[in-house]
Protein backbone atom coordinates (compact mmCIF):
# COMPACT_ATOMS: atom_id res chain seq x y z
CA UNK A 1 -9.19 13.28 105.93
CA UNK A 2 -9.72 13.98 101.96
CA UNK A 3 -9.39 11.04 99.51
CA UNK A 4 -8.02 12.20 96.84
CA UNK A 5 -9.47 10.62 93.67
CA UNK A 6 -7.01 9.55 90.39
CA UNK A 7 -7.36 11.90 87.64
CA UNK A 8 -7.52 8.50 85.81
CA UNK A 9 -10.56 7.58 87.50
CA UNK A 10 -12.25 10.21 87.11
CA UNK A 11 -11.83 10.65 83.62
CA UNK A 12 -13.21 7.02 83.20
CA UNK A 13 -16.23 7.72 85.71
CA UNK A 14 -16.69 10.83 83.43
CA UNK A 15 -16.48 8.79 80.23
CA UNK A 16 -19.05 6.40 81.62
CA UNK A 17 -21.30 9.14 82.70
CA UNK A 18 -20.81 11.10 79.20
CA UNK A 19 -22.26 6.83 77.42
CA UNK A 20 -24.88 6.92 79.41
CA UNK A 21 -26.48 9.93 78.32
CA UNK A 22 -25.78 9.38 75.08
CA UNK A 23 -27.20 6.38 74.89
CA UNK A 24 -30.43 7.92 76.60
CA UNK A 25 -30.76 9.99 74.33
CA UNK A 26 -30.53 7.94 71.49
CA UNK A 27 -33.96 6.15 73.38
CA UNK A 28 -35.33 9.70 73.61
CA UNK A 29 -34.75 10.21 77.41
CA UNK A 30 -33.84 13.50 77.00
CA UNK A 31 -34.55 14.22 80.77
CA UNK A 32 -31.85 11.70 81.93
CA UNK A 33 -29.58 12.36 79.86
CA UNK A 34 -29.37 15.59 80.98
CA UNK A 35 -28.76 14.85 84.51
CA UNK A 36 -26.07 11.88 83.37
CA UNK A 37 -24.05 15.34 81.82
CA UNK A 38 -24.46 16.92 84.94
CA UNK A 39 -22.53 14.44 86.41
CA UNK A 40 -20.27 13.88 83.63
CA UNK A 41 -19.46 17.70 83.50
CA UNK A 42 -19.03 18.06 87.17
CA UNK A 43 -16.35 16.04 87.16
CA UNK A 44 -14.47 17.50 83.49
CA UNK A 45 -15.14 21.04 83.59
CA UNK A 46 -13.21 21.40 80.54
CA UNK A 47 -14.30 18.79 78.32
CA UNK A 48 -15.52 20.91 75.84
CA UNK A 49 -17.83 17.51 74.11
CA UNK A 50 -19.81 17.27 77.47
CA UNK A 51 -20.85 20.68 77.36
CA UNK A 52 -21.46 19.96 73.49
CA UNK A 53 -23.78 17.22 74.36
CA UNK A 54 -25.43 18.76 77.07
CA UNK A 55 -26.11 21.79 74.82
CA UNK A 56 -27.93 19.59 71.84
CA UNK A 57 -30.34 17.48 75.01
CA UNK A 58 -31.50 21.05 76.44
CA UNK A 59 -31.90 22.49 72.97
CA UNK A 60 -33.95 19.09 72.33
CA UNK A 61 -35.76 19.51 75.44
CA UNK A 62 -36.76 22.99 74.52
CA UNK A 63 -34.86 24.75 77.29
CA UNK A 64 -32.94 27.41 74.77
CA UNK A 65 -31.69 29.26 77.51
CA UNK A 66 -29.72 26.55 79.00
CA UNK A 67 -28.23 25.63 75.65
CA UNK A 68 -26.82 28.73 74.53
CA UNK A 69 -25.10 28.49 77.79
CA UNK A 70 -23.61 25.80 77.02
CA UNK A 71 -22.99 26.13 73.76
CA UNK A 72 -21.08 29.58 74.55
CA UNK A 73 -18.98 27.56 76.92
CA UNK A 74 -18.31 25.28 74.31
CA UNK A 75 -17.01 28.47 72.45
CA UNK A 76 -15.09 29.52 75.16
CA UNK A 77 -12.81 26.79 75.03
CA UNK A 78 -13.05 25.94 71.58
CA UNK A 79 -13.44 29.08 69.43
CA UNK A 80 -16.27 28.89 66.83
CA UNK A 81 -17.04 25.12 67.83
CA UNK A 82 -20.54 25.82 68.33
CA UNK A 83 -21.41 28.64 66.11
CA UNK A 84 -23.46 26.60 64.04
CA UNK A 85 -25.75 24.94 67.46
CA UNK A 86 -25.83 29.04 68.47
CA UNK A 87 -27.39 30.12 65.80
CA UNK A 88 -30.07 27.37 65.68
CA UNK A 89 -30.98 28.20 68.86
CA UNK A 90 -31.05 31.99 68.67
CA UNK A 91 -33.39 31.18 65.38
CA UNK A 92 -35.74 28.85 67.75
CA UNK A 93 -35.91 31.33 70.16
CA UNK A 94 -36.79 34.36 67.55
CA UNK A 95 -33.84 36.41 67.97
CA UNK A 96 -33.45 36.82 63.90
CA UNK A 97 -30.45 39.43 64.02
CA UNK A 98 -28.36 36.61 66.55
CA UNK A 99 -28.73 33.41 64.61
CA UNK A 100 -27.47 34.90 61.51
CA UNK A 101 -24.44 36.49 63.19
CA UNK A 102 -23.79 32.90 64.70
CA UNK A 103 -24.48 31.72 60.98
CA UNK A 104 -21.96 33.90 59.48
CA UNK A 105 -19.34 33.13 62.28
CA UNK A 106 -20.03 29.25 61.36
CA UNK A 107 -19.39 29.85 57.37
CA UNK A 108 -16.03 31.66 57.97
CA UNK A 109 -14.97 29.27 59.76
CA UNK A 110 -13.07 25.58 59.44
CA UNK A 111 -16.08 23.53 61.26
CA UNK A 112 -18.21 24.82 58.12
CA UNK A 113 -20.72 22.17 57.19
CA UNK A 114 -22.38 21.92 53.59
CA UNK A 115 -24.43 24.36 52.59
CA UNK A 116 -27.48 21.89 51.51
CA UNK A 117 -26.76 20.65 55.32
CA UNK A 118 -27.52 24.04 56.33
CA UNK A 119 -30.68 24.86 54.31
CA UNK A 120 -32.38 21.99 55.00
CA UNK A 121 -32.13 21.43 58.64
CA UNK A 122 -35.58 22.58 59.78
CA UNK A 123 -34.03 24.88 62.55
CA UNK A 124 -34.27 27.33 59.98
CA UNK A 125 -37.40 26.96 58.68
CA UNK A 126 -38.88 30.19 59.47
CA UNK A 127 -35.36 32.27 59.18
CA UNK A 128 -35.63 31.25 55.16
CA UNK A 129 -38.71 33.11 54.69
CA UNK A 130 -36.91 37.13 55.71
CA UNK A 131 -34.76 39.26 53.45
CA UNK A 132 -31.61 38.48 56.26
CA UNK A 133 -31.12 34.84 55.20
CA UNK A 134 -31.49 36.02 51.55
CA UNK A 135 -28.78 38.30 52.10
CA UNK A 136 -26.71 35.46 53.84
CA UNK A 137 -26.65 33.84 50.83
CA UNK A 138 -25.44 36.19 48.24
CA UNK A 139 -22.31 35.67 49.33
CA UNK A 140 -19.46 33.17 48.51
CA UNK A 141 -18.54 31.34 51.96
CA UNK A 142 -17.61 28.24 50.03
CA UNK A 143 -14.41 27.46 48.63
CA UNK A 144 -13.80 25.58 45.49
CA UNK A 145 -12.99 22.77 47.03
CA UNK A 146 -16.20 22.83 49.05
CA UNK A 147 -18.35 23.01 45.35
CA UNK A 148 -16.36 20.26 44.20
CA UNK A 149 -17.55 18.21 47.50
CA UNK A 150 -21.30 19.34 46.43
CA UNK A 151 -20.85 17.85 43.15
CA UNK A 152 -19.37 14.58 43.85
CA UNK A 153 -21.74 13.92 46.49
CA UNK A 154 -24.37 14.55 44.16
CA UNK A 155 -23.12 12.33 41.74
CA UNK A 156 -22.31 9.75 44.08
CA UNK A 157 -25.93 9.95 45.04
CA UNK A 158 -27.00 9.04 41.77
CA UNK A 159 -24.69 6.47 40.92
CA UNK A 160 -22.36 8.17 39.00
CA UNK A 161 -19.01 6.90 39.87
CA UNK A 162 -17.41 7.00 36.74
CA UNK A 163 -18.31 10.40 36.25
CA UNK A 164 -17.02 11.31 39.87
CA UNK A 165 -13.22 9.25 39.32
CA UNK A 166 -13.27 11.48 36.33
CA UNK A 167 -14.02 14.48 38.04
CA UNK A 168 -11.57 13.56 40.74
CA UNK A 169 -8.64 12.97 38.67
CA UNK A 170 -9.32 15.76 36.99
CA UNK A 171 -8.39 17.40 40.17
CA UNK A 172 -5.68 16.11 41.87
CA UNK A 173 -2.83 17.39 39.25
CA UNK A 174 -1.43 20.39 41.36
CA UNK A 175 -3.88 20.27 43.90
CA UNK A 176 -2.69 22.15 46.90
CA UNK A 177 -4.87 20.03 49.31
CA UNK A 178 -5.45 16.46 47.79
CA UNK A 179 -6.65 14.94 51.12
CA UNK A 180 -10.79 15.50 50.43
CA UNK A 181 -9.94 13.73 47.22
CA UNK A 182 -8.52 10.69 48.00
CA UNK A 183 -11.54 10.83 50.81
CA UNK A 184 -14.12 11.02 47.42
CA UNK A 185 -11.69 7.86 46.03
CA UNK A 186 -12.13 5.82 49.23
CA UNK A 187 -15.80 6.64 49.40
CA UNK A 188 -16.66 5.49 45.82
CA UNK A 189 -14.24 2.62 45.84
CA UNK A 190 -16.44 1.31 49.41
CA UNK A 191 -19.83 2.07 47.26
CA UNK A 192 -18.60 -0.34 44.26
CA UNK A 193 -16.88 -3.04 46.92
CA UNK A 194 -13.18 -2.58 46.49
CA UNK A 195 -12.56 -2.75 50.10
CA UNK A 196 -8.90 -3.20 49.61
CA UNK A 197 -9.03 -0.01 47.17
CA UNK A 198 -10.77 2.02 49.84
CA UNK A 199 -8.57 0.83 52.86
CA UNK A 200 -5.45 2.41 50.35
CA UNK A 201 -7.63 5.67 49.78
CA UNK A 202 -8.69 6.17 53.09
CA UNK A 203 -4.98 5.96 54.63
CA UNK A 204 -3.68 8.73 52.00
CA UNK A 205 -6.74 10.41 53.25
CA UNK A 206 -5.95 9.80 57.09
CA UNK A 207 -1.84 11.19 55.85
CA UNK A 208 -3.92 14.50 55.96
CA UNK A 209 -6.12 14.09 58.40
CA UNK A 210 -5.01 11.63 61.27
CA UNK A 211 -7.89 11.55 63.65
CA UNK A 212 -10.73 11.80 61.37
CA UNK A 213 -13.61 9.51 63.25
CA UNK A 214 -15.02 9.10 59.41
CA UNK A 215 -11.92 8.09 57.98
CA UNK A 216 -11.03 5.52 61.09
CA UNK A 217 -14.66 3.58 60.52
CA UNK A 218 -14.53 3.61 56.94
CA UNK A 219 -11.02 2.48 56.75
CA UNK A 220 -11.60 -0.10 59.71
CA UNK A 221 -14.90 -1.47 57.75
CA UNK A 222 -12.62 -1.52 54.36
CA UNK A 223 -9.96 -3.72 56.54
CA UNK A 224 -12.36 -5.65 57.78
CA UNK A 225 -13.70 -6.55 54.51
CA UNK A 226 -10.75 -7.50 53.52
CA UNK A 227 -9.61 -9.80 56.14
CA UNK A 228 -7.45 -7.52 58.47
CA UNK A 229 -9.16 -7.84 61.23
CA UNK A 230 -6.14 -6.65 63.37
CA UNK A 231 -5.87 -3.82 61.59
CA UNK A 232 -9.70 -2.96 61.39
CA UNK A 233 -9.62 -3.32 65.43
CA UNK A 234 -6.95 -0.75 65.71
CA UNK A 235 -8.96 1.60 63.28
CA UNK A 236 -11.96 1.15 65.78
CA UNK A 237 -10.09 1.56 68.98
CA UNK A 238 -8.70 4.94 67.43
CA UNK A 239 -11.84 6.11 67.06
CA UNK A 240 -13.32 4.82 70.38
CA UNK A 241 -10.51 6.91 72.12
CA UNK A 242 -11.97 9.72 70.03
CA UNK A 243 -15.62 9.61 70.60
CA UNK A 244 -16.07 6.82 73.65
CA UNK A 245 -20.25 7.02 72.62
CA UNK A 246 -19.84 5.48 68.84
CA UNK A 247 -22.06 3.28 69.89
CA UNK A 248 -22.34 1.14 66.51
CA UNK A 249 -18.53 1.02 66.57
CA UNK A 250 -18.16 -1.63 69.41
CA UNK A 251 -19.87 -4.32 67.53
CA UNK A 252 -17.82 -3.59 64.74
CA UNK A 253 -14.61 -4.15 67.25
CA UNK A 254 -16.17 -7.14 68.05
CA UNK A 255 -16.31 -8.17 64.80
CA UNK A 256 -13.06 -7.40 64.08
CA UNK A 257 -11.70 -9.24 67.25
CA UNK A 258 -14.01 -12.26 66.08
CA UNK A 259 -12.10 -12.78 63.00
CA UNK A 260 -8.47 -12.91 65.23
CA UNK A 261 -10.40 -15.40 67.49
CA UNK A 262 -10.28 -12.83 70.19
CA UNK A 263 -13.42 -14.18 71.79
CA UNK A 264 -12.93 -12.49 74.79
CA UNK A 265 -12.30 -9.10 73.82
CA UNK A 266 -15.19 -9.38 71.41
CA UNK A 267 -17.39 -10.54 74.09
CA UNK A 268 -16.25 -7.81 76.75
CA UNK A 269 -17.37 -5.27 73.58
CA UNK A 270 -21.07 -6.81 73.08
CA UNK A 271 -21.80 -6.79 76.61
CA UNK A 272 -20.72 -3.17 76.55
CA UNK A 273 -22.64 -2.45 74.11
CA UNK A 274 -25.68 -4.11 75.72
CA UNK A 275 -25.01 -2.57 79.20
CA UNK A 276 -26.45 0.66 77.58
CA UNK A 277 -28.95 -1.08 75.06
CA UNK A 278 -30.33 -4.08 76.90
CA UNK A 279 -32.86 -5.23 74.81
CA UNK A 280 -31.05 -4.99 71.53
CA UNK A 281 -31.85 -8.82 69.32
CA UNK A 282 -28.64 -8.65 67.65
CA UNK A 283 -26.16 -7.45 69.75
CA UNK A 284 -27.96 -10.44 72.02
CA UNK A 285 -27.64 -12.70 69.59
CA UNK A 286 -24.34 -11.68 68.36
CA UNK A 287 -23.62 -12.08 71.97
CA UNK A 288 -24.52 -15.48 71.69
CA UNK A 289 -23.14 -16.64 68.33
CA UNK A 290 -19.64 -15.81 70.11
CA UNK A 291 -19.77 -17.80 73.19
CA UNK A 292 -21.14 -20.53 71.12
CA UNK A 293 -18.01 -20.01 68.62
CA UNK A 294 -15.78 -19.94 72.24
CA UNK A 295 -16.97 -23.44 73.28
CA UNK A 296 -18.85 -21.24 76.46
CA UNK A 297 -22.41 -23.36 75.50
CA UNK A 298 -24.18 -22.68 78.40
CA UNK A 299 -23.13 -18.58 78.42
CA UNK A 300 -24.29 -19.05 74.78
CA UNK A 301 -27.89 -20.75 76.06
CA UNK A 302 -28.10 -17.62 78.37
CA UNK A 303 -28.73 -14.94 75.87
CA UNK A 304 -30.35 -17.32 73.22
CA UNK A 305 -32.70 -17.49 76.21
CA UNK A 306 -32.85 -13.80 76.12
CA UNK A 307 -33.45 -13.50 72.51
CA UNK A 308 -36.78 -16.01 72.35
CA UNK A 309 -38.21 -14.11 75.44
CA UNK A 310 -38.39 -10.88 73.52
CA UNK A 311 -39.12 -12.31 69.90
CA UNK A 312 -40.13 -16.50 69.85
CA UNK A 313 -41.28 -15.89 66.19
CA UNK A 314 -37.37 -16.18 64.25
CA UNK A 315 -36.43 -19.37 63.42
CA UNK A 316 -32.91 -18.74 63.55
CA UNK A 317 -33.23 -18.16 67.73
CA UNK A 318 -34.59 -21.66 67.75
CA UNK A 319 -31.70 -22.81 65.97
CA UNK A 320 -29.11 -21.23 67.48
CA UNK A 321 -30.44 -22.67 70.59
CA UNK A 322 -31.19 -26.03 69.52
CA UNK A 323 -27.19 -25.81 68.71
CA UNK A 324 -26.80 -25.05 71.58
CA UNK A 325 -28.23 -27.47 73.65
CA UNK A 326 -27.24 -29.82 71.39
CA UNK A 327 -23.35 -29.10 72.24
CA UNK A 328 -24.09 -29.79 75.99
CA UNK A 329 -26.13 -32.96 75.16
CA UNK A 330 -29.46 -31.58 76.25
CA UNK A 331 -30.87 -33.72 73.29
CA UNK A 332 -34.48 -33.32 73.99
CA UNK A 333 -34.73 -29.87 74.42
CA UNK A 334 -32.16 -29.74 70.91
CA UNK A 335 -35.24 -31.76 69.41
CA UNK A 336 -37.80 -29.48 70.34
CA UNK A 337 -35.84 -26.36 69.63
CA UNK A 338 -34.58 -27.81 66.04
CA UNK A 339 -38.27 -28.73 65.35
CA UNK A 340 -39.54 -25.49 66.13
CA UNK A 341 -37.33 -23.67 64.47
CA UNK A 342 -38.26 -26.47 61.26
CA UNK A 343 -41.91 -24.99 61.66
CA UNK A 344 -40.90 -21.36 61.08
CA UNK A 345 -38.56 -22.17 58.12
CA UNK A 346 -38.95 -26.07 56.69
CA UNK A 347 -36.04 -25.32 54.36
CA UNK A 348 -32.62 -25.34 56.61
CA UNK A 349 -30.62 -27.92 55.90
CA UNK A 350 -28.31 -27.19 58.99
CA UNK A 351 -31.17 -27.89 60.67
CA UNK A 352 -32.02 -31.39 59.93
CA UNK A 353 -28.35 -32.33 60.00
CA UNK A 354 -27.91 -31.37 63.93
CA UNK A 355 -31.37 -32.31 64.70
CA UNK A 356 -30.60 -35.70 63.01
CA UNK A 357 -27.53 -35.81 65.53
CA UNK A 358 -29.59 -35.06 68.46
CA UNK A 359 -31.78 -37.87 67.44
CA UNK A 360 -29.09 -40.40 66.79
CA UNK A 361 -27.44 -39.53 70.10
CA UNK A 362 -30.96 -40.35 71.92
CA UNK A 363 -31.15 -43.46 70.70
CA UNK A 364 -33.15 -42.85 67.96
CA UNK A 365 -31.12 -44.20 64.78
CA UNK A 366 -33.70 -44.32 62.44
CA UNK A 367 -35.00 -40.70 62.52
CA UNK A 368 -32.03 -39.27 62.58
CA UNK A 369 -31.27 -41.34 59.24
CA UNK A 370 -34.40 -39.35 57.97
CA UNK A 371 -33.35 -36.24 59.62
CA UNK A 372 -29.92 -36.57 57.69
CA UNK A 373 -31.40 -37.49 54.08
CA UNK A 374 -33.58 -34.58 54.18
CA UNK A 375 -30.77 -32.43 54.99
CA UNK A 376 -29.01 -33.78 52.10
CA UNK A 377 -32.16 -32.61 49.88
CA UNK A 378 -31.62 -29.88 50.68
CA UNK A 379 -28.19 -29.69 50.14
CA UNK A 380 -26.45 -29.90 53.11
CA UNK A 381 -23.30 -32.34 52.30
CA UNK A 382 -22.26 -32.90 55.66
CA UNK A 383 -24.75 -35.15 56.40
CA UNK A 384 -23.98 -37.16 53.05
CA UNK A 385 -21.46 -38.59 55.08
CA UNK A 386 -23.65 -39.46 57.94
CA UNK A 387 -25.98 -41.11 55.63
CA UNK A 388 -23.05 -43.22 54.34
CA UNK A 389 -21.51 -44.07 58.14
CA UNK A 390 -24.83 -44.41 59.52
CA UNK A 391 -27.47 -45.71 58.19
CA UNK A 392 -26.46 -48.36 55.81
């Protein structure tokens, strides 16, 4: 008897297959990855990003023939998608006359990418040195609109915001498609820290364009600049739905769901995160920081643990630690973690003030009186009042 398997589940097994090779290839595994969208594919024929993907790793790995293949199926189901990966590949593999068709196709069409994008990717290399790519480029593929992105980028690029706002506004009056410029406002207002200017820019932007991945981050990293951390999450979960392998995006969910106090959720994210990239030291230690801030002290210990076995030379693991062990009254091994962490960097503060408690809770009154007027040196007013309660 056949089991039949939920489409459900095997979209998600799909999804999960689709991570892992990206994530291998972001370690240069090319090989794996290739097999992981093999799997991914076998069980989406249509997904149109898998065969994406799996294009860009063979083209990576050399293996042209394989790409185009996949990049024409990409074409197939999403006309012109790939032009721009086809005629890469038709340039590495020599076939002039082919890679500048596929060029062409790319520059009339919508997916059109900047032309100093274009010129400068080293797939072309050799193609800029015949009379065909010369030719190419007498032309006018690019709108006005499309100059105007040139030149604010290039100004933005050289600090030149005033110049840009100018340029913008000088724009916008009758526009017939204002959406790239409020994307130009939200961009500069981000560069010069007017988060909550940016978040306002990158929404009329988003009125245009509703499933932009850009606009989603940018807008969720505006919110969660500004304190809307519900808001920034939602941004971030749009965009996860979108492209499941944004890998950076996760700990910027987490981040978000750390400032609602959604430890959990923010938790679930870093371990996701570190399920693909195992030996990252800050995911780890972010990893840590929120168990600690969850009261989950000895889940906290565990990937401290983690971070001094790869890297016993940062302070700041020693201290996080020594925190640590201090909140579940392991006071010697607080001592020796605090004092440690003293001998990488003798100017914490923080870290006289909990050693000093970790002392004082051992019995040993006297040194953590020192512990607590050295903190206060160093400016650490907390322990002012320890100093004044204690050790009169």
């Amino acid at each position: 008897m056949t089991t039949l398997i939920p489409a459900a589940v095997i979209a998600q097994r799909s999804k999960e297959y689709y991570m892992t090779a990206a994530a291998m290839l972001n370690s240069g595994k090319t090989d794996s990855a290739s097999l992981m969208l093999d799997a991914a594919i076998a069980r989406e024929p249509d997904n149109f990003t898998f065969y994406l993907k799996k294009g860009e790793v063979e083209y990576l790995r050399g293996n042209i023939t394989e790409a185009l293949r996949n990049f024409e199926i990409v074409n197939s189901i999403k006309t012109g998608y790939a032009d721009l990966w086809l005629a890469k590949s038709y340039a590495f593999a020599d076939k002039d006359s082919m890679a500048i068709a596929y060029l062409k196709s790319h520059l009339q069409s919508d997916y059109r990418v900047r032309e100093k994008i274009i010129k400068t990717d080293a797939a072309f290399n050799r193609l800029q040195l015949s009379e065909e790519w010369f030719r190419v480029w007498q032309e006018n593929w690019y709108t006005e609109e499309d100059l105007l992105e040139e030149d604010i980028n290039f100004m933005l690029k050289n600090d030149q915001y005033l110049d840009a706002l100018a340029l913008i506004d000088s724009k916008r009056p009758g526009s017939k498609n204002p959406g790239p410029l409020y994307r130009y406002k939200a961009q500069i207002a981000g560069d010069m820290g007017n988060y909550k200017a940016a978040a306002m820019d990158w929404t009329e932007f988003l009125n245009y364009n509703s499933d932009n991945p850009e606009a989603l981050k940018e807008r969720g990293n505006a919110y969660l600049n500004t304190g809307k951390f519900k808001e920034s999450a939602e941004d971030f979960s749009r965009l996860l739905r979108i492209e499941p392998a944004s890998f950076d995006v996760y700990i910027l969910r987490a981040k978000a769901y750390q400032g609602q106090k959604n430890y959990n959720d923010a938790i679930k994210d870093l371990n996701l995160f570190l399920s693909y990239f195992p030996n990252d030291e800050a995911a780890i230690f972010f990893c840590g920081q929120l168990n600690y801030e969850n009261g989950n002290y000895v889940e906290a210990l565990r990937f401290f643990n983690r971070n001094l076995r790869i890297d016993n030379s940062k302070p700041d693991y020693f201290k996080a630690r020594g925190k640590a062990y201090y909140q579940t009254k392991m006071y010697k091994y607080a001592i020796e973690d605090l004092s440690m962490s003293l001998d990488l960097n003798p100017n914490d503060g923080e870290v006289y003030y909990y050693k000093g408690f970790a002392r004082y809770y051992s019995g040993d009154s006297t040194g953590a009186c020192a512990d607590w007027k050295i903190a206060a040196r160093l400016g650490d007013k907390k322990a002012v009042e320890q100093i004044i309660k204690n050790c009169q």
